[in-house]
N, C-alpha and C. Protein backbone atom coordinates (compact mmCIF):
# COMPACT_ATOMS: atom_id res chain seq x y z
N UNK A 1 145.02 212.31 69.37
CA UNK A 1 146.07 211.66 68.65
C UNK A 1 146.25 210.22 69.13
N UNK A 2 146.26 210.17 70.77
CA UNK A 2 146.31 208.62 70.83
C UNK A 2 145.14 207.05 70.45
N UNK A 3 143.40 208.52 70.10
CA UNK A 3 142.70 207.37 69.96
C UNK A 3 142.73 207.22 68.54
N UNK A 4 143.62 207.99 67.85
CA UNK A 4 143.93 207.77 66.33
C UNK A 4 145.14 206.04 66.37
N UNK A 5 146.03 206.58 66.94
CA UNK A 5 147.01 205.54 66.84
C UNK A 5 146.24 204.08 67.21
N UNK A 6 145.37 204.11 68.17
CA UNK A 6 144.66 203.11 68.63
C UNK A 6 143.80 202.53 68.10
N UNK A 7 143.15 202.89 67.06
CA UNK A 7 142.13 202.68 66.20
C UNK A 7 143.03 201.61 65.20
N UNK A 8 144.18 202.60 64.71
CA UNK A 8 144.61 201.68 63.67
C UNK A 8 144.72 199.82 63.80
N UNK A 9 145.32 199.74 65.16
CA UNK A 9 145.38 198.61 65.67
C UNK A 9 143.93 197.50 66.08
N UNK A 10 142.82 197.95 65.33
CA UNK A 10 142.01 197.49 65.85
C UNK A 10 141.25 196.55 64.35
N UNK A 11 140.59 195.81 63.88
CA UNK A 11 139.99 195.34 62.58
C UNK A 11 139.10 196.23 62.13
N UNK A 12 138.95 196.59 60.95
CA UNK A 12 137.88 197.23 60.74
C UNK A 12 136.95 196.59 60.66
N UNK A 13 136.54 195.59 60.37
CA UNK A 13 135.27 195.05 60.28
C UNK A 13 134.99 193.56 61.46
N UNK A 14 134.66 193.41 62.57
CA UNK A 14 134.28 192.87 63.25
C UNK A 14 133.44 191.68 63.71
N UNK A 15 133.81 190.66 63.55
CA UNK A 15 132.41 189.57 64.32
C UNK A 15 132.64 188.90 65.54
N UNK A 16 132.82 190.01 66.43
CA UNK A 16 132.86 189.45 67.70
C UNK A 16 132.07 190.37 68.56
N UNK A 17 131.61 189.97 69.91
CA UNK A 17 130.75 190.51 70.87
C UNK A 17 130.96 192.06 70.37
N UNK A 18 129.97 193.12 70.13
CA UNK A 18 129.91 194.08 70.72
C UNK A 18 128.88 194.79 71.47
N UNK A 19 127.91 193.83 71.61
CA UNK A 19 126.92 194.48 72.67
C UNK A 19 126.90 194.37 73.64
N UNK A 20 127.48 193.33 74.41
CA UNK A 20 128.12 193.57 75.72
C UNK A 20 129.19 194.77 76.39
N UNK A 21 129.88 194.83 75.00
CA UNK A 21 131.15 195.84 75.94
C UNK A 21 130.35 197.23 75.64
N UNK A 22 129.33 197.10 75.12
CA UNK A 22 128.41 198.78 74.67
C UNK A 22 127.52 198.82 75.76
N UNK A 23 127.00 197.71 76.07
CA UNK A 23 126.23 197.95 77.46
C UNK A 23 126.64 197.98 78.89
N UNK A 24 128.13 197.72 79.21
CA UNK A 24 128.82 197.69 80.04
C UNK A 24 129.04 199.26 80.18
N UNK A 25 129.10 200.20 78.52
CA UNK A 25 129.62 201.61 79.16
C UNK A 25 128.50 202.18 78.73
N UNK A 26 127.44 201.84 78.44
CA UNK A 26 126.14 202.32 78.46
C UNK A 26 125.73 202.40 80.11
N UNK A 27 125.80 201.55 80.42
CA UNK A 27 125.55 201.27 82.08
C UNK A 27 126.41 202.15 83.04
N UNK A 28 127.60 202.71 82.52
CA UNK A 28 128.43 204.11 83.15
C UNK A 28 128.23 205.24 83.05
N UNK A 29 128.07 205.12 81.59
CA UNK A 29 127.57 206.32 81.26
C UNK A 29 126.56 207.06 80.96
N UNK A 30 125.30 206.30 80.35
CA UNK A 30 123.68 206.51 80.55
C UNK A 30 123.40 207.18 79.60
N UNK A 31 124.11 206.88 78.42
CA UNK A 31 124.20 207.54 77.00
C UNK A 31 122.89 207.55 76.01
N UNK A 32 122.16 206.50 76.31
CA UNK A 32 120.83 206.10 75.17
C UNK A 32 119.73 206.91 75.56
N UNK A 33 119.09 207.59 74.44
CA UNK A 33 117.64 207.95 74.87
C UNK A 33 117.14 207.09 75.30
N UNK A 34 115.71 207.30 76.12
CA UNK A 34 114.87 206.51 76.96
C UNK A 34 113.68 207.12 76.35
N UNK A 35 113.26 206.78 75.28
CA UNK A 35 111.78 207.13 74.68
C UNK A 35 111.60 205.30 74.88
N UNK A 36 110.08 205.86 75.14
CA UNK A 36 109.05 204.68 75.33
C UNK A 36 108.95 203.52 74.08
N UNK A 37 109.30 204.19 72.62
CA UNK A 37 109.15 203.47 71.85
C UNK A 37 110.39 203.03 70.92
N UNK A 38 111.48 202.58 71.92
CA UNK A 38 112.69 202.07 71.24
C UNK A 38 112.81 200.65 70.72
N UNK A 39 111.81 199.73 71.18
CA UNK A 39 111.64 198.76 70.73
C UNK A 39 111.04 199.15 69.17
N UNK A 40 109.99 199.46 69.39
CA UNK A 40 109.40 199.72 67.81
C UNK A 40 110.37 200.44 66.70
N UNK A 41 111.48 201.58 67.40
CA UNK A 41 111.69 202.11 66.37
C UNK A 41 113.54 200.69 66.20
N UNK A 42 114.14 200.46 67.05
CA UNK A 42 114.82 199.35 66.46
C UNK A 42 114.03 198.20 65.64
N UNK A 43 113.02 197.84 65.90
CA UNK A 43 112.05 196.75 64.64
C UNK A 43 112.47 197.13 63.86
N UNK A 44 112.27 198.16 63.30
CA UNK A 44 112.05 198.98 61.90
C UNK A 44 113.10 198.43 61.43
N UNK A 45 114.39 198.60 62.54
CA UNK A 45 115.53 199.06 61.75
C UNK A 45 115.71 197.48 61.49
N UNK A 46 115.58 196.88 62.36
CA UNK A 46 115.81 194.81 62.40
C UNK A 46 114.81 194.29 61.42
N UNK A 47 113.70 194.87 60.80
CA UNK A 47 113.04 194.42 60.07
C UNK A 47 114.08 194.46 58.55
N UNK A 48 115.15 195.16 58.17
CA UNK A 48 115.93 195.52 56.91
C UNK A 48 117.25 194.37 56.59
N UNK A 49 117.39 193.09 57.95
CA UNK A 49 118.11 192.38 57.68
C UNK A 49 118.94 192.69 57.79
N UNK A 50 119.92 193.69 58.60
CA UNK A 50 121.20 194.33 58.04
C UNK A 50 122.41 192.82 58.16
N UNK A 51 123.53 193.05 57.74
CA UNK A 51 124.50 191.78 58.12
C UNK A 51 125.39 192.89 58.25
N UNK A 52 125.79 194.47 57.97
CA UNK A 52 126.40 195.03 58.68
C UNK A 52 126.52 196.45 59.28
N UNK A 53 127.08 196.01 60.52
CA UNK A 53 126.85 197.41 61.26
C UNK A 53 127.42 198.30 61.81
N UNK A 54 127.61 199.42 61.10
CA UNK A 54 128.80 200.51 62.00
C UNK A 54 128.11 201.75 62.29
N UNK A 55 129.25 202.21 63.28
CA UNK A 55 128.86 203.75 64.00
C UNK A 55 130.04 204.51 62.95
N UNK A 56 129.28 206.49 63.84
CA UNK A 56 130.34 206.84 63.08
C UNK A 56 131.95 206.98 63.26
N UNK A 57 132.37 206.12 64.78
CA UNK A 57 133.61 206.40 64.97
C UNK A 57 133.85 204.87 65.41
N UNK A 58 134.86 204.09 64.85
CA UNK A 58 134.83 202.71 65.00
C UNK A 58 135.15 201.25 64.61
N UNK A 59 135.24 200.25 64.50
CA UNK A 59 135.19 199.41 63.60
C UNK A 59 133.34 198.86 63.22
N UNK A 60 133.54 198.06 62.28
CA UNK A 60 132.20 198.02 62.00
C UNK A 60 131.89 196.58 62.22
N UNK A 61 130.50 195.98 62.62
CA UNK A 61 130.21 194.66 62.85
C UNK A 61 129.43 193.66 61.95
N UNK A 62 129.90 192.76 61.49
CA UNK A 62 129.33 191.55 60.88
C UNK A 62 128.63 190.43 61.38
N UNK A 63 127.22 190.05 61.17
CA UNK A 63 126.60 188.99 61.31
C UNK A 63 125.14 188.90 61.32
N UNK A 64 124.47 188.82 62.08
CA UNK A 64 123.05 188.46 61.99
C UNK A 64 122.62 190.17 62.72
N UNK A 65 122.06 190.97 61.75
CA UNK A 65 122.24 192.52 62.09
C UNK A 65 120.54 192.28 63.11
N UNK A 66 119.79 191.86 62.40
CA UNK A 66 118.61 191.76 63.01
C UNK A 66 118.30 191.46 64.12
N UNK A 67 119.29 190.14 64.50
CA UNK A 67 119.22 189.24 66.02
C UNK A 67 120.05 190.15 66.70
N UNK A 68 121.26 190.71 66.63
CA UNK A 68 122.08 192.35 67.49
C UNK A 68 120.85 192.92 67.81
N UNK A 69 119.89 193.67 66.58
CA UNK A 69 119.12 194.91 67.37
C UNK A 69 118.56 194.48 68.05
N UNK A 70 117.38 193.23 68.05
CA UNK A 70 116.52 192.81 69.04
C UNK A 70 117.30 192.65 70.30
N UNK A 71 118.36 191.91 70.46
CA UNK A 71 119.03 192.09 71.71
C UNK A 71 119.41 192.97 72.23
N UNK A 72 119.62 194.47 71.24
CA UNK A 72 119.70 195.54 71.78
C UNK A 72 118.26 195.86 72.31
N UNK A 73 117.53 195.95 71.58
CA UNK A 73 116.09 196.44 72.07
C UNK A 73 115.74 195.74 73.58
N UNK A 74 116.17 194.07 73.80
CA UNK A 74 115.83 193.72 74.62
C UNK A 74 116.62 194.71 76.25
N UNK A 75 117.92 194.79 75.75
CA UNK A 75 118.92 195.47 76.69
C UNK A 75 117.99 196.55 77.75
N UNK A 76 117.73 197.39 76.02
CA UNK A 76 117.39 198.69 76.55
C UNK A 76 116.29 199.08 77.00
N UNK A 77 115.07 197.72 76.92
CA UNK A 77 113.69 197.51 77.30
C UNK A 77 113.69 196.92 78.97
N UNK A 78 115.06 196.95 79.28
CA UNK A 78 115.13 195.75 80.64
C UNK A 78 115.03 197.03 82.17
């Protein structure tokens, strides 16, 4: 109930940092698969141009969808 109330207060649609504060609790929590070929399979997804991007619980993010994944890929390649 409270991460309901909390949500409301938040934008739904987003253009500000979120791959930092995802890799900050990625880095706590150790949430991402670790297959060898996460670079290739984010390409795929950065090859489609996205401009937006959501999960299924969240607000959603606006901007250069392609340049996010590669920096994700880079994250999760490090």
């Amino acid at each position: 109930m409270l991460m309901a109330r909390q949500s409301r207060d938040l934008p739904p649609v987003t253009e500000s940092d979120i791959l930092g504060p995802s890799e900050a609790f990625r880095h706590g929590m150790d949430y991402y698969s670790h297959t060898k070929h996460v670079r290739v399979m984010i390409e795929g997804l950065a090859s489609t141009k996205p401009t937006t991007l959501a999960c299924m619980h969240g607000s959603a993010w606006r901007g250069d969808g392609a340049k996010l994944l590669r920096d994700l890929a880079d994250a999760l390649s490090a």
